[in-house]
C-alpha atoms as a PDB file:
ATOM      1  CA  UNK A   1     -39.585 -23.650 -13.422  1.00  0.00           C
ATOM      2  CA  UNK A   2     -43.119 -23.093 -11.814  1.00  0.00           C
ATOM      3  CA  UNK A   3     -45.580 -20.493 -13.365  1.00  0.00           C
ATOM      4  CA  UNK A   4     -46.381 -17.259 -11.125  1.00  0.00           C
ATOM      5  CA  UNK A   5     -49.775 -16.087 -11.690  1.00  0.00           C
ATOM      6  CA  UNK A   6     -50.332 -12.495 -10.544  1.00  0.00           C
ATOM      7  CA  UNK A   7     -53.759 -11.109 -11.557  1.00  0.00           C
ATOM      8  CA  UNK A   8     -54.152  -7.566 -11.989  1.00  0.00           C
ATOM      9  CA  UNK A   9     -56.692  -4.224 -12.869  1.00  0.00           C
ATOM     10  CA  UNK A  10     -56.453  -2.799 -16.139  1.00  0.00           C
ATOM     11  CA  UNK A  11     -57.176   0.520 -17.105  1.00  0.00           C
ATOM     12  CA  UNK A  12     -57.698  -0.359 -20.563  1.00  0.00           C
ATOM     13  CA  UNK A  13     -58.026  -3.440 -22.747  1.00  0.00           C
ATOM     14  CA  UNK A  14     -57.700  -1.906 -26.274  1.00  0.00           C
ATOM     15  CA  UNK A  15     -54.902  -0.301 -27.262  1.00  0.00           C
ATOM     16  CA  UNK A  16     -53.944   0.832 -30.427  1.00  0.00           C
ATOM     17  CA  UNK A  17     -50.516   0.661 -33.095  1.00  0.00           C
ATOM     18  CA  UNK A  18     -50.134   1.788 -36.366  1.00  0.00           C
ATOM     19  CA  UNK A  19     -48.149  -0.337 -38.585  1.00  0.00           C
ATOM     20  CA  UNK A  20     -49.095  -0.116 -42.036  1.00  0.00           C
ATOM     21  CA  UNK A  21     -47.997  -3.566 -42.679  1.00  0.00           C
ATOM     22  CA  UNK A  22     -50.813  -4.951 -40.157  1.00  0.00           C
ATOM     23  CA  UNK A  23     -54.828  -5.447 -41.458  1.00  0.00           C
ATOM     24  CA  UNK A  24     -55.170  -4.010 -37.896  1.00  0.00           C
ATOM     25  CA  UNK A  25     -54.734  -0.532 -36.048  1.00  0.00           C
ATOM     26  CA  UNK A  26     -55.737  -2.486 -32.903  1.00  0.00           C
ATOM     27  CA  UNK A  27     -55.054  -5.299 -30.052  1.00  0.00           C
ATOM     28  CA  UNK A  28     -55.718  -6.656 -26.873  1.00  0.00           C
ATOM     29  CA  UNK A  29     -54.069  -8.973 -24.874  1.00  0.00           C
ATOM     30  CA  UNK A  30     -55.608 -10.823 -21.851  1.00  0.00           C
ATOM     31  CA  UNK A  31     -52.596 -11.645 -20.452  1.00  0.00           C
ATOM     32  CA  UNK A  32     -49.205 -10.615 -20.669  1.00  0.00           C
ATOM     33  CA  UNK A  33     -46.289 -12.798 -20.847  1.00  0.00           C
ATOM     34  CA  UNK A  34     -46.610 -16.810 -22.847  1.00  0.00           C
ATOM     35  CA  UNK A  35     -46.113 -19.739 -21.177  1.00  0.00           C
ATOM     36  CA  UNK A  36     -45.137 -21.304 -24.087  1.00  0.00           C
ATOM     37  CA  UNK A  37     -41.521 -20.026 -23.914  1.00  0.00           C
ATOM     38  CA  UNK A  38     -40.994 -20.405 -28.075  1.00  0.00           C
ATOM     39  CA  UNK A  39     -37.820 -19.515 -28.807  1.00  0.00           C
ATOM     40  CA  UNK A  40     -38.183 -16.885 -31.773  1.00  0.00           C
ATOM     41  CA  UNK A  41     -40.853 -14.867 -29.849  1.00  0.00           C
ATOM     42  CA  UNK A  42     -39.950 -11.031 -30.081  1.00  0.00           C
ATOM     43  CA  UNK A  43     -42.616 -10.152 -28.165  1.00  0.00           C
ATOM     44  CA  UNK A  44     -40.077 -10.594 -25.206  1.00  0.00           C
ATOM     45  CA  UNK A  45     -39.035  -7.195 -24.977  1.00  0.00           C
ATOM     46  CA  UNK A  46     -42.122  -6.106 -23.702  1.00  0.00           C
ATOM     47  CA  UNK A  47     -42.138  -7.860 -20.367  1.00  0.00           C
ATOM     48  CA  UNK A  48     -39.195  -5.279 -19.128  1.00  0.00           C
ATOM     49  CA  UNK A  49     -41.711  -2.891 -19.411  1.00  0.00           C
ATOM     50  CA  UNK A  50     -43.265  -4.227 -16.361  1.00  0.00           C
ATOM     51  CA  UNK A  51     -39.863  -4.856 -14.571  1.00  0.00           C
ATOM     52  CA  UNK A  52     -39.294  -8.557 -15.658  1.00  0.00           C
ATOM     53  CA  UNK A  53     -36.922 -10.022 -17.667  1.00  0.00           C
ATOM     54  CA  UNK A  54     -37.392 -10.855 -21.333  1.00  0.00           C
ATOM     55  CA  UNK A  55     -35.803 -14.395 -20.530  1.00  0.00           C
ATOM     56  CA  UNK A  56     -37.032 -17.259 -17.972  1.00  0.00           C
ATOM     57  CA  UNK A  57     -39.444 -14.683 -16.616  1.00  0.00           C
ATOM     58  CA  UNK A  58     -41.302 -13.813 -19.783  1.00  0.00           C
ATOM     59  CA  UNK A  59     -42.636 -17.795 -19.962  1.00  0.00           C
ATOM     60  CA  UNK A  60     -43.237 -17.702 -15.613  1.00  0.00           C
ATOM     61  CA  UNK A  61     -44.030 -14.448 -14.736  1.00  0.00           C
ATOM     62  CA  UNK A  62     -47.957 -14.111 -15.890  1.00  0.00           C
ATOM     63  CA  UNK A  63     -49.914 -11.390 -15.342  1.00  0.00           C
ATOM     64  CA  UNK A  64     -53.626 -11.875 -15.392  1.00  0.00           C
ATOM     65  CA  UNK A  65     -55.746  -8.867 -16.244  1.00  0.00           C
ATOM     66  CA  UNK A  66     -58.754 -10.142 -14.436  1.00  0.00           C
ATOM     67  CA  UNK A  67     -61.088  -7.060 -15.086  1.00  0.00           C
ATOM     68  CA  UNK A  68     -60.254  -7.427 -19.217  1.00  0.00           C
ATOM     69  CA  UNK A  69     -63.913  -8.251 -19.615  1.00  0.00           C
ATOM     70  CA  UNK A  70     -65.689  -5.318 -17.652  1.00  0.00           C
ATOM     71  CA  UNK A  71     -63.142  -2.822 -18.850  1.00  0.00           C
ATOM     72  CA  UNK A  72     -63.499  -3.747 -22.396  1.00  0.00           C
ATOM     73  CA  UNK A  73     -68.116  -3.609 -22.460  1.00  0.00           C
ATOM     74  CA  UNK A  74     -67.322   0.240 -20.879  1.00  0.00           C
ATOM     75  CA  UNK A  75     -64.812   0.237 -24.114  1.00  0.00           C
ATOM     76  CA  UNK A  76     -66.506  -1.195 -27.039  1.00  0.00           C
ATOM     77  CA  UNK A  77     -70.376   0.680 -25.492  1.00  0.00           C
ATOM     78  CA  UNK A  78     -68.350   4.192 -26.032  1.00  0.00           C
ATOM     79  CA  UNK A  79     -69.754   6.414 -29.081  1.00  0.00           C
ATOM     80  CA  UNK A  80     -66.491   7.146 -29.818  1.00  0.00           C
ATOM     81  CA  UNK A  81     -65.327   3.842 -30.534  1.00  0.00           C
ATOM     82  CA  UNK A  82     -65.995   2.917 -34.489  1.00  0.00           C
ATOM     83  CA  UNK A  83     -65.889  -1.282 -34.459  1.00  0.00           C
ATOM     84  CA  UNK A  84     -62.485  -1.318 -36.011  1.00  0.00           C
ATOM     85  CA  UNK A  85     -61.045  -5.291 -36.262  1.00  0.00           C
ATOM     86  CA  UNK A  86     -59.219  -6.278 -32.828  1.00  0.00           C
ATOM     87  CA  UNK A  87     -56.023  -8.282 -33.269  1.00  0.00           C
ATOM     88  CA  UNK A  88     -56.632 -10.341 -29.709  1.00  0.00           C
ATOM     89  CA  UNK A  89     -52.962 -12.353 -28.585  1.00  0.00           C
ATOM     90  CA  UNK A  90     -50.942  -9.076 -29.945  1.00  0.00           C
ATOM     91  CA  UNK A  91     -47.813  -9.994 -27.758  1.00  0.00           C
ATOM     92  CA  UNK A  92     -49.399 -12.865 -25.945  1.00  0.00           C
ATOM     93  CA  UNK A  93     -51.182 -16.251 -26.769  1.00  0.00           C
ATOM     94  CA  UNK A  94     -55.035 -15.623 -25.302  1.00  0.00           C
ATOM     95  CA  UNK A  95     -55.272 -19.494 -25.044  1.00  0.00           C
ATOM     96  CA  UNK A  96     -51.865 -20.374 -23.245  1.00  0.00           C
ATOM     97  CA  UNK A  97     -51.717 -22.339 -20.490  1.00  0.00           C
ATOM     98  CA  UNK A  98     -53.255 -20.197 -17.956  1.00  0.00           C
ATOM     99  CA  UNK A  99     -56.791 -19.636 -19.833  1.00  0.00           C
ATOM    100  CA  UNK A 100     -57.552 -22.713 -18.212  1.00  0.00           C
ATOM    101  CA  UNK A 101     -58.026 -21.653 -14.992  1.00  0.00           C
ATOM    102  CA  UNK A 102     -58.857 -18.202 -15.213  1.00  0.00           C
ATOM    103  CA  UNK A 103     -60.440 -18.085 -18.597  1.00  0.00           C
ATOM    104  CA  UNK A 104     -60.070 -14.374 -19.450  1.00  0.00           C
ATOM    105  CA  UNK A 105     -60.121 -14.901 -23.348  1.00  0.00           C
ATOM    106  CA  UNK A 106     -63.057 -16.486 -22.742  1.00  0.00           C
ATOM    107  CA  UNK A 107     -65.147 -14.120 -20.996  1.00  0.00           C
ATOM    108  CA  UNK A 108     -63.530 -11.105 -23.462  1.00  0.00           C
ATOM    109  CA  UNK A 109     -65.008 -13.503 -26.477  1.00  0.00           C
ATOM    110  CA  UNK A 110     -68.356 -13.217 -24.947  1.00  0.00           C
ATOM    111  CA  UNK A 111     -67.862  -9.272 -25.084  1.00  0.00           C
ATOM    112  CA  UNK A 112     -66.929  -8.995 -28.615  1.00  0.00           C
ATOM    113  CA  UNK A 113     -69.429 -10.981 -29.723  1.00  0.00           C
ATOM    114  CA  UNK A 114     -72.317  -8.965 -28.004  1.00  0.00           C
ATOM    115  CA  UNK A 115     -70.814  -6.139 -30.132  1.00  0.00           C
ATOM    116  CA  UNK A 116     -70.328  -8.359 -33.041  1.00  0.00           C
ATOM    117  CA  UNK A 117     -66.948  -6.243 -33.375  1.00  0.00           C
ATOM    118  CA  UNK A 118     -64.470  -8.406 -35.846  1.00  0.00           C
ATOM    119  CA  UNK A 119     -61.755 -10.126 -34.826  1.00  0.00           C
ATOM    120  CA  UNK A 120     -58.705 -11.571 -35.019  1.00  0.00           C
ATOM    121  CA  UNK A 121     -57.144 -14.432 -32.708  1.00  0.00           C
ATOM    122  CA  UNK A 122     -54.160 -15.693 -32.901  1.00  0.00           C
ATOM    123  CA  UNK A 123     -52.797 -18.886 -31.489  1.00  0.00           C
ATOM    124  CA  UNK A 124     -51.034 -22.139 -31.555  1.00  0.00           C
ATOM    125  CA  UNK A 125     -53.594 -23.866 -28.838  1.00  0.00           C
ATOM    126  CA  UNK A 126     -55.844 -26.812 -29.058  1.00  0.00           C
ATOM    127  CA  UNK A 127     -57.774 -25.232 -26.027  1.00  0.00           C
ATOM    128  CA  UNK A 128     -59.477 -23.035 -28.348  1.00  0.00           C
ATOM    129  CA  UNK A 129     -62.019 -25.809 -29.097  1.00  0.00           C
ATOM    130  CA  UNK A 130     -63.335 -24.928 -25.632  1.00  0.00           C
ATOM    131  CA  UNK A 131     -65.198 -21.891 -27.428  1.00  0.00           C
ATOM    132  CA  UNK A 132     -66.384 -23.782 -30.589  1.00  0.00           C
ATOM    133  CA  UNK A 133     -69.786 -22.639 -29.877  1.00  0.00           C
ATOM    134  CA  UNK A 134     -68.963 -19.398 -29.306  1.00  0.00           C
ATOM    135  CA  UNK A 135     -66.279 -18.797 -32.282  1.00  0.00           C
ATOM    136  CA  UNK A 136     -68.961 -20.484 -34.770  1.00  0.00           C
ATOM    137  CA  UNK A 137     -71.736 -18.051 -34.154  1.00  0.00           C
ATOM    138  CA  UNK A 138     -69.982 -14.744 -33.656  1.00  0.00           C
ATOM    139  CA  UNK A 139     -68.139 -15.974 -37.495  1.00  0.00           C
ATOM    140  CA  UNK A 140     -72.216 -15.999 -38.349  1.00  0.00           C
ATOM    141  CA  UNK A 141     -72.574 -12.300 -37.602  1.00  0.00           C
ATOM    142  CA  UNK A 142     -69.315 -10.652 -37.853  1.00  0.00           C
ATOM    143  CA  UNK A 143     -65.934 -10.736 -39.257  1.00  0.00           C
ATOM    144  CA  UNK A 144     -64.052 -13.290 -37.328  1.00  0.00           C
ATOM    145  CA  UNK A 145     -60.575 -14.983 -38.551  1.00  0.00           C
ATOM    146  CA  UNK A 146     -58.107 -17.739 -36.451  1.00  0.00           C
ATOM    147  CA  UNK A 147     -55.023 -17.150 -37.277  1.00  0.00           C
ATOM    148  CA  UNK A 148     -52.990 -20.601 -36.422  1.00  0.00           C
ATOM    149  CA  UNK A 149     -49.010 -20.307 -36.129  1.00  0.00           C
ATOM    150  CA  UNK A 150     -47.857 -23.595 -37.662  1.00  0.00           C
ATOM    151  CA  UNK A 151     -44.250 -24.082 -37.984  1.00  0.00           C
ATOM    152  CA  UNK A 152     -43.456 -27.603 -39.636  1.00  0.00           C
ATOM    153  CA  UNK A 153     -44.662 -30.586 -39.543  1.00  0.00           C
ATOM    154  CA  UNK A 154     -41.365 -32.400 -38.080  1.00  0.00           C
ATOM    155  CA  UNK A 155     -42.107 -32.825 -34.049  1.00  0.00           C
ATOM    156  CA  UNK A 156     -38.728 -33.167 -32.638  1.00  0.00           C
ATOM    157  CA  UNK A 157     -37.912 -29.697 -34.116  1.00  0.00           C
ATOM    158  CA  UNK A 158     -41.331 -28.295 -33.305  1.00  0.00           C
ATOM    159  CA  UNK A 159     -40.851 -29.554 -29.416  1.00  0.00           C
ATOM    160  CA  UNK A 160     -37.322 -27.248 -29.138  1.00  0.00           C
ATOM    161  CA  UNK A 161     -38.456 -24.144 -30.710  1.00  0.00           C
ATOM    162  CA  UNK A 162     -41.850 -24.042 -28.919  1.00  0.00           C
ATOM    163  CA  UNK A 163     -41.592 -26.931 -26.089  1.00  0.00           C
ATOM    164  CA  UNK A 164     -45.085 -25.917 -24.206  1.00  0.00           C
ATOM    165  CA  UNK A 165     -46.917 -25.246 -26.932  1.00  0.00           C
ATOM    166  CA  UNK A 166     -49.552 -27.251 -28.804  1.00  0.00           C
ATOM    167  CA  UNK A 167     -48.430 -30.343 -31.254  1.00  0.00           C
ATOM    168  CA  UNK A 168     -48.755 -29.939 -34.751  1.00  0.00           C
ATOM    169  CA  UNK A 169     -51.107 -32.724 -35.286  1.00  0.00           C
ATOM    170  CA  UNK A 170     -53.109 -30.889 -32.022  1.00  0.00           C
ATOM    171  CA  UNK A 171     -52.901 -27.426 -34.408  1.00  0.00           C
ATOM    172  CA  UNK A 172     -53.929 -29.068 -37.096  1.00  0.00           C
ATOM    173  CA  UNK A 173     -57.002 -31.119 -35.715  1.00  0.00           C
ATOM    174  CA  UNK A 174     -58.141 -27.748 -34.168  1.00  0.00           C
ATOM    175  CA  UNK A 175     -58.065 -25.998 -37.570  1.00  0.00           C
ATOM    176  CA  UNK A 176     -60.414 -28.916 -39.167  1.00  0.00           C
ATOM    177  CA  UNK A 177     -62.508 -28.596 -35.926  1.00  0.00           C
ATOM    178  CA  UNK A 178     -63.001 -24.802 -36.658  1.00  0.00           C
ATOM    179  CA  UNK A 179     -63.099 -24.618 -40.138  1.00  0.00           C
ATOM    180  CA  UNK A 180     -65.711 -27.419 -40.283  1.00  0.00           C
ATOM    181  CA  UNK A 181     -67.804 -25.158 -37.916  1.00  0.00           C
ATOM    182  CA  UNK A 182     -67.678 -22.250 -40.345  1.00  0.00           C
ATOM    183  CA  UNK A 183     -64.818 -20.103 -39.230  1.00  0.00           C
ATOM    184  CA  UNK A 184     -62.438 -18.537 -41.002  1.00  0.00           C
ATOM    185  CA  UNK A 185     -58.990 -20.270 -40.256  1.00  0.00           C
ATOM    186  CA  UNK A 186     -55.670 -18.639 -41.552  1.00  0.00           C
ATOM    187  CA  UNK A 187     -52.107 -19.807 -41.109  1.00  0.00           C
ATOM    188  CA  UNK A 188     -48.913 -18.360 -40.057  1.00  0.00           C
ATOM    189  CA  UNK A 189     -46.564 -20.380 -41.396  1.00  0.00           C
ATOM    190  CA  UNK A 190     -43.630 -18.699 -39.334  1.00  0.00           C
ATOM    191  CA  UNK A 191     -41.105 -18.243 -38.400  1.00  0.00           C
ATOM    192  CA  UNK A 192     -39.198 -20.276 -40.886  1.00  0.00           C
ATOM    193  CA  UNK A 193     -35.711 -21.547 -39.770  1.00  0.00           C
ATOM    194  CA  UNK A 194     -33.026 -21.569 -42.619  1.00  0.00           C
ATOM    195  CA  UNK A 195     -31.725 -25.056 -43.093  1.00  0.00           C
ATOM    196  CA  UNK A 196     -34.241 -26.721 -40.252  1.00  0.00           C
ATOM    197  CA  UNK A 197     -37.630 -26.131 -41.842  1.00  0.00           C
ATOM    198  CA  UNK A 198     -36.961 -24.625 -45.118  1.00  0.00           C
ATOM    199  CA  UNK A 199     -36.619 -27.717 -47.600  1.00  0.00           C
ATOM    200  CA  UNK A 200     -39.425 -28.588 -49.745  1.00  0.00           C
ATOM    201  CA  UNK A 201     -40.404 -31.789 -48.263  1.00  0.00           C
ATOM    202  CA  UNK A 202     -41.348 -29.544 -44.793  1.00  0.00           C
ATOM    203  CA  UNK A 203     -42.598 -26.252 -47.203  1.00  0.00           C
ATOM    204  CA  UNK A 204     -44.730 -28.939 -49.252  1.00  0.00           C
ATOM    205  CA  UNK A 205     -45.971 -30.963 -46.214  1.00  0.00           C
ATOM    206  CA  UNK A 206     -47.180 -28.168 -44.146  1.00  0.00           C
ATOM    207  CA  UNK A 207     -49.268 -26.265 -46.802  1.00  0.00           C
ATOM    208  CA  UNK A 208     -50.829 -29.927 -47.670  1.00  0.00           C
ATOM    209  CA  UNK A 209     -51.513 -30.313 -44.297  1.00  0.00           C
ATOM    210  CA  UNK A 210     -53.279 -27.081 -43.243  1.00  0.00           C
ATOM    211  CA  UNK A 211     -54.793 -26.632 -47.307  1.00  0.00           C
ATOM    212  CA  UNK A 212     -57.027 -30.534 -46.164  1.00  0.00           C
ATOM    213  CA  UNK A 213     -57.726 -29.332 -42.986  1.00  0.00           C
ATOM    214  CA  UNK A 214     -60.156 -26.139 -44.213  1.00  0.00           C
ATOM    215  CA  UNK A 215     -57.688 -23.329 -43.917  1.00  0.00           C
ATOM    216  CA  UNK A 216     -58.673 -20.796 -46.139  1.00  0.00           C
ATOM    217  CA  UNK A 217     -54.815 -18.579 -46.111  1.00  0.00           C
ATOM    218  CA  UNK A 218     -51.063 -19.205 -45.239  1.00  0.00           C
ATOM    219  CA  UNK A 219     -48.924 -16.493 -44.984  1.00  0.00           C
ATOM    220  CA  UNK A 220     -45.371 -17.011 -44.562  1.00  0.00           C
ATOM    221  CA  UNK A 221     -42.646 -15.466 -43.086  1.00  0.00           C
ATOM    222  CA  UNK A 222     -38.763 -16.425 -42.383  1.00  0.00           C
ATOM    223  CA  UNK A 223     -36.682 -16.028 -39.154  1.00  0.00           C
ATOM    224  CA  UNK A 224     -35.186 -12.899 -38.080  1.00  0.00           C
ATOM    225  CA  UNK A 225     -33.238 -11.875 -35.810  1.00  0.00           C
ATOM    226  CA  UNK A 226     -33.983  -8.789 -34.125  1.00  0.00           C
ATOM    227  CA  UNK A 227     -32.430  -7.388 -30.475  1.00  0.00           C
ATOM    228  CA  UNK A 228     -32.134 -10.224 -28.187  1.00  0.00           C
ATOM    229  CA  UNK A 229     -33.805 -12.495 -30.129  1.00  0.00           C
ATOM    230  CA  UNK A 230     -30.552 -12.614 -31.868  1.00  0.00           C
ATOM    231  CA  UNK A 231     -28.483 -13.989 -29.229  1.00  0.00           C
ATOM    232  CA  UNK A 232     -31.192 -16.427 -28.137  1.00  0.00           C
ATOM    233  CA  UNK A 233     -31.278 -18.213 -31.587  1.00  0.00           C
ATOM    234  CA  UNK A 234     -27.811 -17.983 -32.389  1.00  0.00           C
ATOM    235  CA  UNK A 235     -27.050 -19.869 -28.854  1.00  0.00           C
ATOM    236  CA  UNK A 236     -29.845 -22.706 -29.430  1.00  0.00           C
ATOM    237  CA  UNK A 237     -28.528 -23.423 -32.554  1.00  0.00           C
ATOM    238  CA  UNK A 238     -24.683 -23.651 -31.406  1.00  0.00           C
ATOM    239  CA  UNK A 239     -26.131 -25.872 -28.927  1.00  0.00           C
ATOM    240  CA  UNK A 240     -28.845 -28.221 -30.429  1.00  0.00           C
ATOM    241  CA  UNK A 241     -27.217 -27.830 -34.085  1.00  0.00           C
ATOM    242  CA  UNK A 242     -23.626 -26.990 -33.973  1.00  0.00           C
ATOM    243  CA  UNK A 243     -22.529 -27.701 -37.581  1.00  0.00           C
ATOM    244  CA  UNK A 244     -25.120 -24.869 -38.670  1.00  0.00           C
ATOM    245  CA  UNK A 245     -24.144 -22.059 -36.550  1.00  0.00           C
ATOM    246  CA  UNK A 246     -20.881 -21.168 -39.354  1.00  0.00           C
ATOM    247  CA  UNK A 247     -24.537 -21.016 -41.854  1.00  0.00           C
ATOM    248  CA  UNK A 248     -26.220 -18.831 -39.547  1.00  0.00           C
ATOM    249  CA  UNK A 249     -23.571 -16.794 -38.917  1.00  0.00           C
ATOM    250  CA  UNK A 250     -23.000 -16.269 -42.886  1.00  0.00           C
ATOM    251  CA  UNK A 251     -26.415 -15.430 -43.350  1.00  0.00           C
ATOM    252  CA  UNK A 252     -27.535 -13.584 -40.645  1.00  0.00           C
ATOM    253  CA  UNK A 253     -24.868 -10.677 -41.151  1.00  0.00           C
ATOM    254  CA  UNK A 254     -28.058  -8.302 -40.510  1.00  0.00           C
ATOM    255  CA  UNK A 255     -31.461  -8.876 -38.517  1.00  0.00           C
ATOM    256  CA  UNK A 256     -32.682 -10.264 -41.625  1.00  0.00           C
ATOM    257  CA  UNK A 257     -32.053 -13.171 -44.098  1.00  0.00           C
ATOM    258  CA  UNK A 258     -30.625 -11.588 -47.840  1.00  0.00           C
ATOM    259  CA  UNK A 259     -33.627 -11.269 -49.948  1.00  0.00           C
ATOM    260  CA  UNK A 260     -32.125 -13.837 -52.617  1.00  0.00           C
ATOM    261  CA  UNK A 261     -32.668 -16.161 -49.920  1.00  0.00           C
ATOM    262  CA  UNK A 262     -36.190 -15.002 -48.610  1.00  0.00           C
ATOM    263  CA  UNK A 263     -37.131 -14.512 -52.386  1.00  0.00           C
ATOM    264  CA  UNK A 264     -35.881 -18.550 -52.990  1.00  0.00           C
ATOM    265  CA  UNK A 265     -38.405 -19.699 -50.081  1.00  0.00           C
ATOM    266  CA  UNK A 266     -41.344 -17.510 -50.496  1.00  0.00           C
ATOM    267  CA  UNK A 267     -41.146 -18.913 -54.566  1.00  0.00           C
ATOM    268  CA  UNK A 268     -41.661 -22.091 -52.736  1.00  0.00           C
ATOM    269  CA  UNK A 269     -44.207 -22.018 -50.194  1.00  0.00           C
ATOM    270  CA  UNK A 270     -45.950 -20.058 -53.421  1.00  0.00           C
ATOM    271  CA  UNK A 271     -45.700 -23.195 -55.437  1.00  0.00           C
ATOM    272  CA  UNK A 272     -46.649 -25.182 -52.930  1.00  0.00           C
ATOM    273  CA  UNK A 273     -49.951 -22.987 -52.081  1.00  0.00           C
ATOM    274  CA  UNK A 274     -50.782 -23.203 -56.061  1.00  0.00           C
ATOM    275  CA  UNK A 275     -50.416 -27.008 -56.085  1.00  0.00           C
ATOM    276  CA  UNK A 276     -52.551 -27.370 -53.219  1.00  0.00           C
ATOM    277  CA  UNK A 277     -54.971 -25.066 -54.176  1.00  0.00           C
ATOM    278  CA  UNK A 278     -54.925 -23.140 -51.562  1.00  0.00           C
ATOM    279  CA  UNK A 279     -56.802 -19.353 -51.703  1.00  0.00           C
ATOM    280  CA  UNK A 280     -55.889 -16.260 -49.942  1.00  0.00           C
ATOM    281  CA  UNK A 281     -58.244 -13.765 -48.560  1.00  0.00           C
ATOM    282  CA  UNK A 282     -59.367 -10.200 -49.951  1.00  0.00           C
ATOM    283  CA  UNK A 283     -58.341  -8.269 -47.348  1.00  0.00           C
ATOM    284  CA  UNK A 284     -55.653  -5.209 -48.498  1.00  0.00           C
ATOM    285  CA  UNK A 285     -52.489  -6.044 -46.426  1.00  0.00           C
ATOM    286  CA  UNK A 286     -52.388  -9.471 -47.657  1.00  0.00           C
ATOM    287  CA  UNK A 287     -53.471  -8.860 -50.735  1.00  0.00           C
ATOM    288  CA  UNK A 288     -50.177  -7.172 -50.982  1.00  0.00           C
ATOM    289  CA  UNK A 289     -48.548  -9.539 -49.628  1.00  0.00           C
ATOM    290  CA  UNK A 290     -49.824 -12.413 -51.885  1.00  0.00           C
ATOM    291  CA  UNK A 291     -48.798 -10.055 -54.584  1.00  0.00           C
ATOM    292  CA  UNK A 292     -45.131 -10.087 -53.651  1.00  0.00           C
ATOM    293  CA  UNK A 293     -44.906 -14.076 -53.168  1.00  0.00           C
ATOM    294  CA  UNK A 294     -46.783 -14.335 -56.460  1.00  0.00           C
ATOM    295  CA  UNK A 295     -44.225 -12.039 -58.071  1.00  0.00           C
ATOM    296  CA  UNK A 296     -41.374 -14.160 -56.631  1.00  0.00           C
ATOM    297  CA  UNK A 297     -42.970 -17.328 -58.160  1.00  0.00           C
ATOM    298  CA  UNK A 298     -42.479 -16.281 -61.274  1.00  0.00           C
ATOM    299  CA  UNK A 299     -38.876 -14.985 -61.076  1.00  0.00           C
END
């Protein structure tokens, strides 16, 4: 289906959440909608807020906040704003498809890092080496982390759940790009989908794989299935995998796996991270978090 662009004023850039789970109070998103259409996006949801569907128009209907930058130097220059960390891509990616024409993130970048005000991007785009130059200095003089979603390292599975976004190998080359050029590079190494990329061999390869190329944390999470992600799942995997819907059904009783399930993968990708090496960081959310996977390691 073609991609509708519709650029638009913002009022405001920043806007703030409080979940006490999140190392952030804060986020900004330059577009809203993805045109990477992943399957197990919840993010959906928020698109009927501006009269679309959380469906086919969520990945086509794209709206373009073309005054981000402007409205976000009048933001970050107020005395009343304290340089908290930004979480940029909240419920967008900043470098989907459309950054290459209108290059919002891009010109946003330029105003955080005038500010030095730390950051957080998340993504699952190659096209963030465009800003190389630009991520490498502001990780000189501020707090800056990438936060990479990589899901598994098996390309015919990574091609249904997220078919426009970035390859693996393309993920993976970008995180040795950045990391060699002295940024910070985390992984989200979700969601994880019960009996498609939960065995060891997948667990084992993809903290390998992002541990050699320089990232520095891996946080892991498995699939749920809130509201109408629910339905979406449940249908793709009746469709594409038939013989593991009567599994998904047993399992997914709730929104949520059983925790002696979630407990038997997390002691995994734990194991894994160990073997590899692999550190975490120091900030207090995942410290927690690391503190609950290590916990599960040794049950």
């Amino acid at each position: 289906m073609p991609v509708h662009y519709q650029p638009v004023k913002c009022k405001s850039f920043l806007h703030h959440f409080d979940k006490k789970f999140l190392p952030f109070s804060w986020g900004a998103n330059p577009y809203r909608g993805c045109e990477h259409s992943c399957l197990y996006c919840f993010a959906r949801y928020t698109h009927e807020y501006l009269g679309y569907n959380s469906g086919t128009e969520f990945d086509t209907k794209i709206l373009v906040k073309a005054n981000a930058a402007g409205v976000l130097e009048k933001e970050l220059s107020s005395p009343r704003w304290k340089g908290d960390i930004v979480n940029l891509g909240s419920v967008c990616d900043p470098y989907q498809p459309a950054e290459k024409k209108f290059k919002i993130t891009q010109q946003v970048l330029e105003v955080f890092a005038k500010h030095k005000n730390p950051l957080f991007v998340g993504t699952k785009s190659n096209l963030i080496l465009r800003d190389i130059d630009l991520l490498s200095e502001m990780a000189k003089r501020t707090t800056l982390i990438i936060y990479f979603t990589i899901t598994t390292l098996d390309e015919n599975i990574r091609r249904k759940i997220e078919p426009r976004a970035a390859s693996t190998e393309e993920r993976l080359d970008a995180v040795k790009q950045l990391s060699d050029a002295g940024v910070t590079i985390g992984i989200l190494f979700m969601p994880i989908f019960p009996y498609l990329t939960d065995d060891f061999e997948n667990i084992n390869g993809v903290v390998k794989a992002v541990s050699d190329a320089g990232a520095k944390d891996l946080v892991p999470g498995i699939l749920d299935l809130r509201a109408s992600c629910r339905n979406r799942v449940l249908s793709f995997i009746e469709d594409e995998f038939p013989e593991l819907l009567p599994k998904y059904l047993a399992l997914y009783r709730k929104a949520y796996a059983p925790k002696d399930y979630v407990g038997k993968i997390y002691r995994a990708v734990e194991t894994a991270r160990r073997k590899c090496g692999l550190k975490k960081f120091k900030m207090p959310v995942l410290r927690e978090k690391q503190t609950k996977l290590e916990a599960w390691a040794q049950t």
